[in-house]
C-alpha atoms as a PDB file:
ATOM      1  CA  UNK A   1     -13.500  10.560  18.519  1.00  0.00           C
ATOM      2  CA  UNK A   2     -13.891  13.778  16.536  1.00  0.00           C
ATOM      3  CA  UNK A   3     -17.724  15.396  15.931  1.00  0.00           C
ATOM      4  CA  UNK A   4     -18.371  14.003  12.401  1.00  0.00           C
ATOM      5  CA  UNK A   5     -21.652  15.801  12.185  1.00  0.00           C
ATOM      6  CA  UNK A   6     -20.465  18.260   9.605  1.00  0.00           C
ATOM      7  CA  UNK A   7     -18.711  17.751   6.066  1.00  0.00           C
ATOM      8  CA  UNK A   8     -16.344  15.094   6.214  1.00  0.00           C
ATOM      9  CA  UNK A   9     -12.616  16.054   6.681  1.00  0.00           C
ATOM     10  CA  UNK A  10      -9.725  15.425   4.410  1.00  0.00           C
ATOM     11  CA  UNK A  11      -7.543  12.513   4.548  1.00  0.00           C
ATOM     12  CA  UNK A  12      -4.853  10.904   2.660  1.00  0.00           C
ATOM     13  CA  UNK A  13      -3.809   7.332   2.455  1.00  0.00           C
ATOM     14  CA  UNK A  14      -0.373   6.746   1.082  1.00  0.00           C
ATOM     15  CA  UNK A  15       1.249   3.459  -0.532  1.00  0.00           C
ATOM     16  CA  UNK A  16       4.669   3.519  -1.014  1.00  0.00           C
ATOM     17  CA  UNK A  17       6.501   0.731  -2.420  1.00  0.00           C
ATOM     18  CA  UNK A  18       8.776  -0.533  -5.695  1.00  0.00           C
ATOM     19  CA  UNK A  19      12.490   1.201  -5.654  1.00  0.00           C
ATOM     20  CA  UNK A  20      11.759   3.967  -3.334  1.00  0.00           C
ATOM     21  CA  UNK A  21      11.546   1.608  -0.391  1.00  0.00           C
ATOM     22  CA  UNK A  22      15.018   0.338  -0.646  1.00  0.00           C
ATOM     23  CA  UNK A  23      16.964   3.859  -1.827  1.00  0.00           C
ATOM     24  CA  UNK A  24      17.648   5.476   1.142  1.00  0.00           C
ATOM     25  CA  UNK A  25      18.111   8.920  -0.899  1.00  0.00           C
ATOM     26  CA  UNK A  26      14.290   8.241  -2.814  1.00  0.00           C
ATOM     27  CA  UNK A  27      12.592   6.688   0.838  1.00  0.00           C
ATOM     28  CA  UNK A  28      14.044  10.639   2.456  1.00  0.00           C
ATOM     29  CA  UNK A  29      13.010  12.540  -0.020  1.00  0.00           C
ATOM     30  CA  UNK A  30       9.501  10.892  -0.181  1.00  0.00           C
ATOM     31  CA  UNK A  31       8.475  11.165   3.819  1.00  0.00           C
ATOM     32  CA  UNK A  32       9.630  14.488   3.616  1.00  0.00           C
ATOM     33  CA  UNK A  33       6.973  15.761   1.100  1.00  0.00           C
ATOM     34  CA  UNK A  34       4.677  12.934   3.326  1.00  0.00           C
ATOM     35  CA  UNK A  35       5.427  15.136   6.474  1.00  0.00           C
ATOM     36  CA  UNK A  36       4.971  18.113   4.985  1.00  0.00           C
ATOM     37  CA  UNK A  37       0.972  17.113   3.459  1.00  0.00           C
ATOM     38  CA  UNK A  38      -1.515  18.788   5.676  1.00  0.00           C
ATOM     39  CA  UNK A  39      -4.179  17.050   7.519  1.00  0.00           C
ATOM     40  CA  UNK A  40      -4.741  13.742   9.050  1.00  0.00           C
ATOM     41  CA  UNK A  41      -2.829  10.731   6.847  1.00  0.00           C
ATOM     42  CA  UNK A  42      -1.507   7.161   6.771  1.00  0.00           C
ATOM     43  CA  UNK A  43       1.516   5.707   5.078  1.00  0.00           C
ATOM     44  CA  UNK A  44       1.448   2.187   4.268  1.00  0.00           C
ATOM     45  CA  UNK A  45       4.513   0.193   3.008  1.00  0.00           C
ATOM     46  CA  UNK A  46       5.904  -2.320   0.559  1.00  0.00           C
ATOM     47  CA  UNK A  47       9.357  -3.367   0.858  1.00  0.00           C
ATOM     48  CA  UNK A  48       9.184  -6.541  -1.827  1.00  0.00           C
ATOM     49  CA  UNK A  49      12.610  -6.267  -2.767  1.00  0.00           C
ATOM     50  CA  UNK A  50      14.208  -5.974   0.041  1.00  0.00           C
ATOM     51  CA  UNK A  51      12.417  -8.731   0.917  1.00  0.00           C
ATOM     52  CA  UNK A  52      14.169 -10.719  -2.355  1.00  0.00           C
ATOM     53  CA  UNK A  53      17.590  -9.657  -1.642  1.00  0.00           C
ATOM     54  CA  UNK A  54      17.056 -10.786   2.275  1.00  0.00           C
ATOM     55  CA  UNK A  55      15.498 -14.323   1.463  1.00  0.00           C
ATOM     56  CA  UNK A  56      18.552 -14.777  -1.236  1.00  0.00           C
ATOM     57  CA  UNK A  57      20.836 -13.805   1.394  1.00  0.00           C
ATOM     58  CA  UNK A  58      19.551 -16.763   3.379  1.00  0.00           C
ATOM     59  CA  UNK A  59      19.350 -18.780   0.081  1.00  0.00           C
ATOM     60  CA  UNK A  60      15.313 -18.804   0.186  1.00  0.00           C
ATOM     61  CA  UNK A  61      13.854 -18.993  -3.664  1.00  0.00           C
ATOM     62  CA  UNK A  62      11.590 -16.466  -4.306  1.00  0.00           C
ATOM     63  CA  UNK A  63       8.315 -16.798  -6.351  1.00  0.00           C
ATOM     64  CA  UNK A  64       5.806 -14.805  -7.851  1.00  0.00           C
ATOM     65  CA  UNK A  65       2.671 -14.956  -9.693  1.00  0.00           C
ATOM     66  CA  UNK A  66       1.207 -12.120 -11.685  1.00  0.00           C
ATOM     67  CA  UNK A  67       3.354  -9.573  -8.888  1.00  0.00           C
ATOM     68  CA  UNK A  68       2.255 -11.634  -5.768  1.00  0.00           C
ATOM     69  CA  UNK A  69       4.949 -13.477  -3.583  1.00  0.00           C
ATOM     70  CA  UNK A  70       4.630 -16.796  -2.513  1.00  0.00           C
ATOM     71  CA  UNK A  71       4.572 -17.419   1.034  1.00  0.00           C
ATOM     72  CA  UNK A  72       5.466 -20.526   2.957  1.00  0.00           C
ATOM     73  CA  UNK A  73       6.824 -20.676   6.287  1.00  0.00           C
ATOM     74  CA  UNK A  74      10.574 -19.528   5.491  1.00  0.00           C
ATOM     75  CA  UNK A  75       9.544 -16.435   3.516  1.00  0.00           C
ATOM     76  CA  UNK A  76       6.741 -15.098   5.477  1.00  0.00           C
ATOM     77  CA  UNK A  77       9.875 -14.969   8.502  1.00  0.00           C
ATOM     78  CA  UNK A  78      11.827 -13.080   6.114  1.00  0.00           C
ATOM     79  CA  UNK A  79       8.602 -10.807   4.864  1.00  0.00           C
ATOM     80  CA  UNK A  80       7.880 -10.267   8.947  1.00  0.00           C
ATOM     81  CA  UNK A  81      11.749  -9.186   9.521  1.00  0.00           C
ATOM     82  CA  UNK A  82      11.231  -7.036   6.419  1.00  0.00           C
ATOM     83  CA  UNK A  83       8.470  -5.384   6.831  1.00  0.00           C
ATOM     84  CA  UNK A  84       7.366  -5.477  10.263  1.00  0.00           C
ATOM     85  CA  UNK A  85      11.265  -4.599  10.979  1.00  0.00           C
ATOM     86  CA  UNK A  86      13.378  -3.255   9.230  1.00  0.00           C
ATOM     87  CA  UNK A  87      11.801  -1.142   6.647  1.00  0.00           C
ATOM     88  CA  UNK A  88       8.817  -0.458   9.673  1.00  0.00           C
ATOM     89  CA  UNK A  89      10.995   0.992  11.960  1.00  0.00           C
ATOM     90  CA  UNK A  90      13.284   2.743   9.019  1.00  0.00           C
ATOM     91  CA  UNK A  91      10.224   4.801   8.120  1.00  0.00           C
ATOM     92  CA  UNK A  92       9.024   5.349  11.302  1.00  0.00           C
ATOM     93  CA  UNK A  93      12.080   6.343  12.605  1.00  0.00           C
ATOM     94  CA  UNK A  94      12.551   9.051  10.305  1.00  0.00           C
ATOM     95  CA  UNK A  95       9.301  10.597  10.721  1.00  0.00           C
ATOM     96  CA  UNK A  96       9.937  11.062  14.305  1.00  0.00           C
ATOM     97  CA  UNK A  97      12.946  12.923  13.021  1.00  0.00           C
ATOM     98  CA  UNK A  98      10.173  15.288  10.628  1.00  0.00           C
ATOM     99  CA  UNK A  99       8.189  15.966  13.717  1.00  0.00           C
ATOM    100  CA  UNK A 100       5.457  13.177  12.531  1.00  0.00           C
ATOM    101  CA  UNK A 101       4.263  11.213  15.479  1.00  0.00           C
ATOM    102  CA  UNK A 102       4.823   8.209  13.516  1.00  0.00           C
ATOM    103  CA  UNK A 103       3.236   4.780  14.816  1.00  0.00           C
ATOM    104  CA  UNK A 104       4.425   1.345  13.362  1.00  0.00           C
ATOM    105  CA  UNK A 105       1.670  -1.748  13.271  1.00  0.00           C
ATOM    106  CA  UNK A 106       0.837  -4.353  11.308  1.00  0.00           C
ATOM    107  CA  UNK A 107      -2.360  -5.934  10.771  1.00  0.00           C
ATOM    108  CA  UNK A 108      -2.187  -7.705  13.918  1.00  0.00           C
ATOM    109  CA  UNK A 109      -1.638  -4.838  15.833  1.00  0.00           C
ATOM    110  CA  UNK A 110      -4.614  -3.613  17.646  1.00  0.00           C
ATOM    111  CA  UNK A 111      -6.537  -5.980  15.395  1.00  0.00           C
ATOM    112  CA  UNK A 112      -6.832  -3.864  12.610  1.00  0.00           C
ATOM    113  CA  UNK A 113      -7.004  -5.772  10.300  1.00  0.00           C
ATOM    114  CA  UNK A 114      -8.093  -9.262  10.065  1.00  0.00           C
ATOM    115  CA  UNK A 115      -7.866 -11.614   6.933  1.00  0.00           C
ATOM    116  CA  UNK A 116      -7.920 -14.971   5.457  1.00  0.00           C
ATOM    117  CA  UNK A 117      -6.028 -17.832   3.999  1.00  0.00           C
ATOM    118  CA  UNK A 118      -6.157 -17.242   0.422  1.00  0.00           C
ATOM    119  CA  UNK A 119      -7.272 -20.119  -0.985  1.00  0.00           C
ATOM    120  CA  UNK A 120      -5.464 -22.155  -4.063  1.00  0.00           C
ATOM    121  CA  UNK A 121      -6.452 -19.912  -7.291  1.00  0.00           C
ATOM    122  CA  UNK A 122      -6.274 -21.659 -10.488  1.00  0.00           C
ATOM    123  CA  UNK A 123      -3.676 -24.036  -9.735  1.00  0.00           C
ATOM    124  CA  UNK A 124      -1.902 -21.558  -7.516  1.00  0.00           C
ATOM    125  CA  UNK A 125      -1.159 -22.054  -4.050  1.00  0.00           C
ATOM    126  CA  UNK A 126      -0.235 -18.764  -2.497  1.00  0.00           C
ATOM    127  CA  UNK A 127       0.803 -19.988   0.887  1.00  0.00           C
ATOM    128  CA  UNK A 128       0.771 -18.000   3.927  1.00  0.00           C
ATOM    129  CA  UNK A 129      -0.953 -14.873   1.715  1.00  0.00           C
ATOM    130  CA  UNK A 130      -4.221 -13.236   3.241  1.00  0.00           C
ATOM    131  CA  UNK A 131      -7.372 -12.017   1.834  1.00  0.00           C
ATOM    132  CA  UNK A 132      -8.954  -9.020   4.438  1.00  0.00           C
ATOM    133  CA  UNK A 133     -11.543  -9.990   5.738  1.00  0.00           C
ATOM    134  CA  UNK A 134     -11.965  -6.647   7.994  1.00  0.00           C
ATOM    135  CA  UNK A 135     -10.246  -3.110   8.641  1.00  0.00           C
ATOM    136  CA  UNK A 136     -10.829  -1.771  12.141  1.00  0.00           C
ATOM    137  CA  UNK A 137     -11.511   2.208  10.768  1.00  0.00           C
ATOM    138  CA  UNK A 138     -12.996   2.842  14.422  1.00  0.00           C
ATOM    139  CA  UNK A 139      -9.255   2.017  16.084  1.00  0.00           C
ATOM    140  CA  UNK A 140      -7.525   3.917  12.870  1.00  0.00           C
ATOM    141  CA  UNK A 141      -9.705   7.073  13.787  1.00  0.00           C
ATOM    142  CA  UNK A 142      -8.773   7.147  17.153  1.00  0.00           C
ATOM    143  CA  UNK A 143      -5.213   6.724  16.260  1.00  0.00           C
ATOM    144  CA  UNK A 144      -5.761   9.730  13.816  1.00  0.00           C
ATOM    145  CA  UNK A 145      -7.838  11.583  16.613  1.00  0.00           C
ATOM    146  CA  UNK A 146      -5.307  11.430  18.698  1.00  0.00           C
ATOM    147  CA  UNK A 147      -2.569  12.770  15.924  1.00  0.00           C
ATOM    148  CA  UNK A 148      -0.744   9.656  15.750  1.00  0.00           C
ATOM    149  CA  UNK A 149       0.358   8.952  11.673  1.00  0.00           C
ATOM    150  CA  UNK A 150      -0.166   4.943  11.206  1.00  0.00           C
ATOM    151  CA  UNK A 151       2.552   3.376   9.550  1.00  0.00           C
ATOM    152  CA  UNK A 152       1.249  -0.060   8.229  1.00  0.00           C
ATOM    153  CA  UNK A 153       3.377  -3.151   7.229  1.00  0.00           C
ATOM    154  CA  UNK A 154       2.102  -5.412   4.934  1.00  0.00           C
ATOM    155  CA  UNK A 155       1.257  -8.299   7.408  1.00  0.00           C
ATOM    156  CA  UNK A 156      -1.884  -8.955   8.807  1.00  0.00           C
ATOM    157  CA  UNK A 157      -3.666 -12.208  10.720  1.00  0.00           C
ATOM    158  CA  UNK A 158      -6.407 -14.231  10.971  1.00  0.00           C
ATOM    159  CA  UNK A 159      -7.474 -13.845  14.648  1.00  0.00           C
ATOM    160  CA  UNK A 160      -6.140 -17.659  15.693  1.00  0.00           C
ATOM    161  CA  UNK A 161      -2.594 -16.914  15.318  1.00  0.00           C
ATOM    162  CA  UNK A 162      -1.538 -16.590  12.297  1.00  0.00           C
ATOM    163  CA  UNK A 163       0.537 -14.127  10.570  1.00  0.00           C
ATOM    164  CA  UNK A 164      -0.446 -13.763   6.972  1.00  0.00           C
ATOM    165  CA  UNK A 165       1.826 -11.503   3.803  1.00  0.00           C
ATOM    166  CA  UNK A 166      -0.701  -9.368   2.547  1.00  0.00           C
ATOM    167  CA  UNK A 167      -0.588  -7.286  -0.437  1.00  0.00           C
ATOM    168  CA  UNK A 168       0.484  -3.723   0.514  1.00  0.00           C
ATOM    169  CA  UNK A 169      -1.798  -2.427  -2.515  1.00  0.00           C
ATOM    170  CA  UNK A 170      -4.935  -4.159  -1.508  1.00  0.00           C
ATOM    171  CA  UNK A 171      -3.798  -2.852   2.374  1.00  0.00           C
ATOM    172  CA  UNK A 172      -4.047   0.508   1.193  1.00  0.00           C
ATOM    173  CA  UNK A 173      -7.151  -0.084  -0.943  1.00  0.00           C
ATOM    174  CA  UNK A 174      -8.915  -1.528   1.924  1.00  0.00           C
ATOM    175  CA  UNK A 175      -7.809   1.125   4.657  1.00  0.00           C
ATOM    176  CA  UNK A 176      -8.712   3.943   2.139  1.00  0.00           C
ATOM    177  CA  UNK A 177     -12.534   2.167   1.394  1.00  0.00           C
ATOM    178  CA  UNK A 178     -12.964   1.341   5.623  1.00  0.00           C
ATOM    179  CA  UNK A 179     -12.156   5.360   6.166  1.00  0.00           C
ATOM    180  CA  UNK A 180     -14.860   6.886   3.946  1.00  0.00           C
ATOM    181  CA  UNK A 181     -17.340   6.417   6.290  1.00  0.00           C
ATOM    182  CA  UNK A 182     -15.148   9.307   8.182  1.00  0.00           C
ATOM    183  CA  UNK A 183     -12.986  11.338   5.794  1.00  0.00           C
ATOM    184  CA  UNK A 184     -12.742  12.385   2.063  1.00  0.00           C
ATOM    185  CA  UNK A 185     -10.206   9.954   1.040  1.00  0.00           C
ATOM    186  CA  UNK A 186      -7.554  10.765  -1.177  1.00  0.00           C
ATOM    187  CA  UNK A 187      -5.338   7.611  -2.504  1.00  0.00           C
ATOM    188  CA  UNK A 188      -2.269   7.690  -3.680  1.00  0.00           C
ATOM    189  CA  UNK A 189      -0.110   5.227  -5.111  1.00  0.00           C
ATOM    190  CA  UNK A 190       3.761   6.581  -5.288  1.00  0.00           C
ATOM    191  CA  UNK A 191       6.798   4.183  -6.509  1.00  0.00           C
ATOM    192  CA  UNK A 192       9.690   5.033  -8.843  1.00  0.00           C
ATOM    193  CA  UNK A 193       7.838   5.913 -12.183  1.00  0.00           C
ATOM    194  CA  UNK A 194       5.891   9.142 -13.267  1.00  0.00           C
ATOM    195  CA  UNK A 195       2.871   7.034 -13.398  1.00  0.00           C
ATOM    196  CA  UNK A 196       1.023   4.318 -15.351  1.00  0.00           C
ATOM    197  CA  UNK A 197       3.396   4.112 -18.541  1.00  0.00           C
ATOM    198  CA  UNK A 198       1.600   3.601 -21.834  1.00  0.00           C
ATOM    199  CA  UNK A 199       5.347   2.085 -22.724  1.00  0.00           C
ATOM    200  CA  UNK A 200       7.404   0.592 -20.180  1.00  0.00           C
ATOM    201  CA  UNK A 201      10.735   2.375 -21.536  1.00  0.00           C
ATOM    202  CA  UNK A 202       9.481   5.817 -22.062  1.00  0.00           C
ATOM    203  CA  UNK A 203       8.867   7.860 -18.767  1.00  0.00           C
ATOM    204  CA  UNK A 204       6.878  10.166 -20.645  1.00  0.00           C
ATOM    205  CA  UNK A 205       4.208   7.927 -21.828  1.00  0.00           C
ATOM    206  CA  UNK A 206       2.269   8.331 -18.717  1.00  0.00           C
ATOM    207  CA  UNK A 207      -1.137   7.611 -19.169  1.00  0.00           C
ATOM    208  CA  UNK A 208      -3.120  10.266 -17.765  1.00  0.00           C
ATOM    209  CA  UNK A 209      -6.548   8.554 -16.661  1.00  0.00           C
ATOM    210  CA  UNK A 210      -7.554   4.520 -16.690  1.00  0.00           C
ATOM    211  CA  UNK A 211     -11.014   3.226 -16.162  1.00  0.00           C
ATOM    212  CA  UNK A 212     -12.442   0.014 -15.878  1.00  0.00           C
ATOM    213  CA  UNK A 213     -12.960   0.097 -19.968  1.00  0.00           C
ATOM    214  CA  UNK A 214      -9.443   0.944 -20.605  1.00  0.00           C
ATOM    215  CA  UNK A 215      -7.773  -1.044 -17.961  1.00  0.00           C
ATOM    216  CA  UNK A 216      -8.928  -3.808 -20.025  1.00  0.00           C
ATOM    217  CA  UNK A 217      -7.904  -3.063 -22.691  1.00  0.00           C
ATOM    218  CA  UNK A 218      -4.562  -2.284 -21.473  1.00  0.00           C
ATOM    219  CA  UNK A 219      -4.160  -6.078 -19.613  1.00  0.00           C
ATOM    220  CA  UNK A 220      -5.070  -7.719 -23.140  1.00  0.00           C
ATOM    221  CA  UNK A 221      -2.603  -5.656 -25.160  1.00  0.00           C
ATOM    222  CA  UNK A 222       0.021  -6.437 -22.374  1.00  0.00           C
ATOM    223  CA  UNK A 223       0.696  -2.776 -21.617  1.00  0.00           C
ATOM    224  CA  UNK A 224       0.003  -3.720 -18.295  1.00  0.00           C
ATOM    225  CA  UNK A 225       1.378  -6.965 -16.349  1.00  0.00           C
ATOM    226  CA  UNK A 226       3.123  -7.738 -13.358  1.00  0.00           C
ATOM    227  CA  UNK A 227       2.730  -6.151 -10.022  1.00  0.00           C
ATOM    228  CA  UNK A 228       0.829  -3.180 -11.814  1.00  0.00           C
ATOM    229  CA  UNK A 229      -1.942  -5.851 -12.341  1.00  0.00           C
ATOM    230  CA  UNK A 230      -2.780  -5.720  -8.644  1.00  0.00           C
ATOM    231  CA  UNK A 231      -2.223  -2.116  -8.005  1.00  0.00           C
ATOM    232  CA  UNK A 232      -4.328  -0.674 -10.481  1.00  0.00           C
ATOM    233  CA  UNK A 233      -7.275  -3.294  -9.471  1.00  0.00           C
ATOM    234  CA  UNK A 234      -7.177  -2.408  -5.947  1.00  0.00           C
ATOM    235  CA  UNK A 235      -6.546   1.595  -7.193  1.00  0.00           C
ATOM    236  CA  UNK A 236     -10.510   0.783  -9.169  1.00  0.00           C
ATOM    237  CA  UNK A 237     -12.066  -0.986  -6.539  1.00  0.00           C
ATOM    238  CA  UNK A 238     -11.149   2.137  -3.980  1.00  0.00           C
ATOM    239  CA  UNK A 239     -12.739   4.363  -6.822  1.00  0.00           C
ATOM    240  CA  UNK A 240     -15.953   2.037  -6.683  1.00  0.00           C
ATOM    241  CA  UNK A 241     -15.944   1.609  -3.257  1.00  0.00           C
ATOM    242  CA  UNK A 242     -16.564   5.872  -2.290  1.00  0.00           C
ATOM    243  CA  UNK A 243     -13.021   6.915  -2.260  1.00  0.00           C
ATOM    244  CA  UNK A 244     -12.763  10.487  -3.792  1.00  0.00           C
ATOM    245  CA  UNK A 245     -10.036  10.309  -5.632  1.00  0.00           C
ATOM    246  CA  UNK A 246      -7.083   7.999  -5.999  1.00  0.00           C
ATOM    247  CA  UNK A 247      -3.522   8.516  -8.378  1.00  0.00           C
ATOM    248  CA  UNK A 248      -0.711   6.436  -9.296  1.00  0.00           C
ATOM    249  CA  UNK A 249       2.262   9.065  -9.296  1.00  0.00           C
ATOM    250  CA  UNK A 250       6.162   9.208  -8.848  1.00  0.00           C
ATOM    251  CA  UNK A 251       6.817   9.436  -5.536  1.00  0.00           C
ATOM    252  CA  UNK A 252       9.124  12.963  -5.936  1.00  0.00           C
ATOM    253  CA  UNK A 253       5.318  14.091  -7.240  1.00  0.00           C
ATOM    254  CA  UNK A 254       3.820  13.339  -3.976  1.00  0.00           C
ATOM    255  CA  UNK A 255       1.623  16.496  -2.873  1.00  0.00           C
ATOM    256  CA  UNK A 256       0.856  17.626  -6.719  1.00  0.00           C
ATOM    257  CA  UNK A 257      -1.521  16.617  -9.167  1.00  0.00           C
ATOM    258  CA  UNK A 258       0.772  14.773 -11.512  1.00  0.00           C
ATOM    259  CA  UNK A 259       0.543  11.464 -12.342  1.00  0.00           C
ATOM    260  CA  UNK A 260      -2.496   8.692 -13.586  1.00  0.00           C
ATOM    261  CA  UNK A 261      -5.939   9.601 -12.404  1.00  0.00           C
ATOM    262  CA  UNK A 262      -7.828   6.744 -11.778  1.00  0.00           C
ATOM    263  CA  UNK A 263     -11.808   6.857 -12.160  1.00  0.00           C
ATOM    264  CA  UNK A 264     -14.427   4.021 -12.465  1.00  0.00           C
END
């Protein structure tokens, strides 16, 4: 383990997810601006609709609540052939190719992360979905010591054998919170748009900072719904849990300042 007696270093944590995932032309561009940020960092990965098209292949329904899949025993194979697979070892393989010692897990994987069942929510039940429970930060660190770049599917498991579909946003959240104790964590949020969109057909309406005050506002006017419900809660719990700074930006913006700034 690095001496952490001195100010704490840099480190980014970045989610990528949404359309980027499955263009091949978007997913190259983005891990080459990810190999090119200095200083320790970890990727973490949707891969959602690839995920869709796979399970309609093998004519598996899909179904979401409020941007959050489903998961019984059919769909978490397909999510773990997915992510832990094929879009894993995709992304891994070509950061190897950028000179980034790239290093594939999932939850499971050196126990670093352990969750729950999520129980039924209002009526819901979500299936084979976890809550974390727990992020190993003292394995990620020596991971990170030892200039290996995690790579982290959105699967984790709940120490008795079970693999459990896991948010990718509240993955990244949760890693990003579980570092502070060691780095300056910046979190970054990158998928197809320019940012939060104040409307969803105009690229330019980003909106440049949310809040707490203002992301409610936002939900009850509708301007925000879907699976930006969950990333933007998990981008304000980071911000409340000590991580420096986190943004919700296009993922050609990846390295720059553009984007929505989100502050408690």
């Amino acid at each position: 383990m690095m001496n952490r007696d001195y100010q704490l270093p840099p480190l980014t944590v970045v989610k990528v997810g949404g359309a980027v995932v499955d263009d091949a032309d978007a997913l190259s561009s983005l891990l080459a601006k990810f190999a090119a940020l200095r200083g320790p960092r970890i990727l973490v990965h949707g891969g959602g609709r690839t995920a869709t098209q796979v399970a309609s292949d093998l004519n598996i329904t899909t179904r979401m609540v409020e941007g959050r899949r489903i998961t019984d025993e059919q769909m978490l194979r397909v999510v773990t052939m997915v992510y832990g697979g094929l879009v894993n070892k995709t992304i891994v393989t070509q950061l190897q190719q950028r000179q980034v010692n790239a290093l594939g897990l999932s939850g499971a994987d050196m126990n670093i992360i352990v969750s729950h069942r999520r129980p039924p929510r209002g009526g819901v039940d979500y299936g084979l979905v976890g809550d974390i429970d727990r992020v190993d930060a003292d394995a990620l660190c020596a991971l990170l010591d030892a200039g290996v770049t995690p790579v982290i599917a959105p699967l984790t498991h709940d120490g008795r054998g079970q693999l459990l579909n896991t948010n990718a946003d509240t993955i990244a959240s949760s890693v990003a919170c579980a570092l502070t104790r060691y780095f300056r964590v910046t979190l970054v949020y990158v998928f197809e748009k320019p940012g939060v969109l104040a409307r969803a057909d105009d690229d330019k309406s980003v909106i440049p900072l949310i809040n707490h005050q203002l992301y409610g506002q936002l939900v009850a006017e509708g301007t925000i719904s879907g699976g930006m419900l969950p990333k933007i809660q998990n981008a304000l719990d980071a911000v409340d849990r000590g991580v420096d700074t986190v943004v919700i930006q296009q993922a050609s913006a990846l390295g720059t300042g553009l984007g929505t700034l989100v502050k408690a």
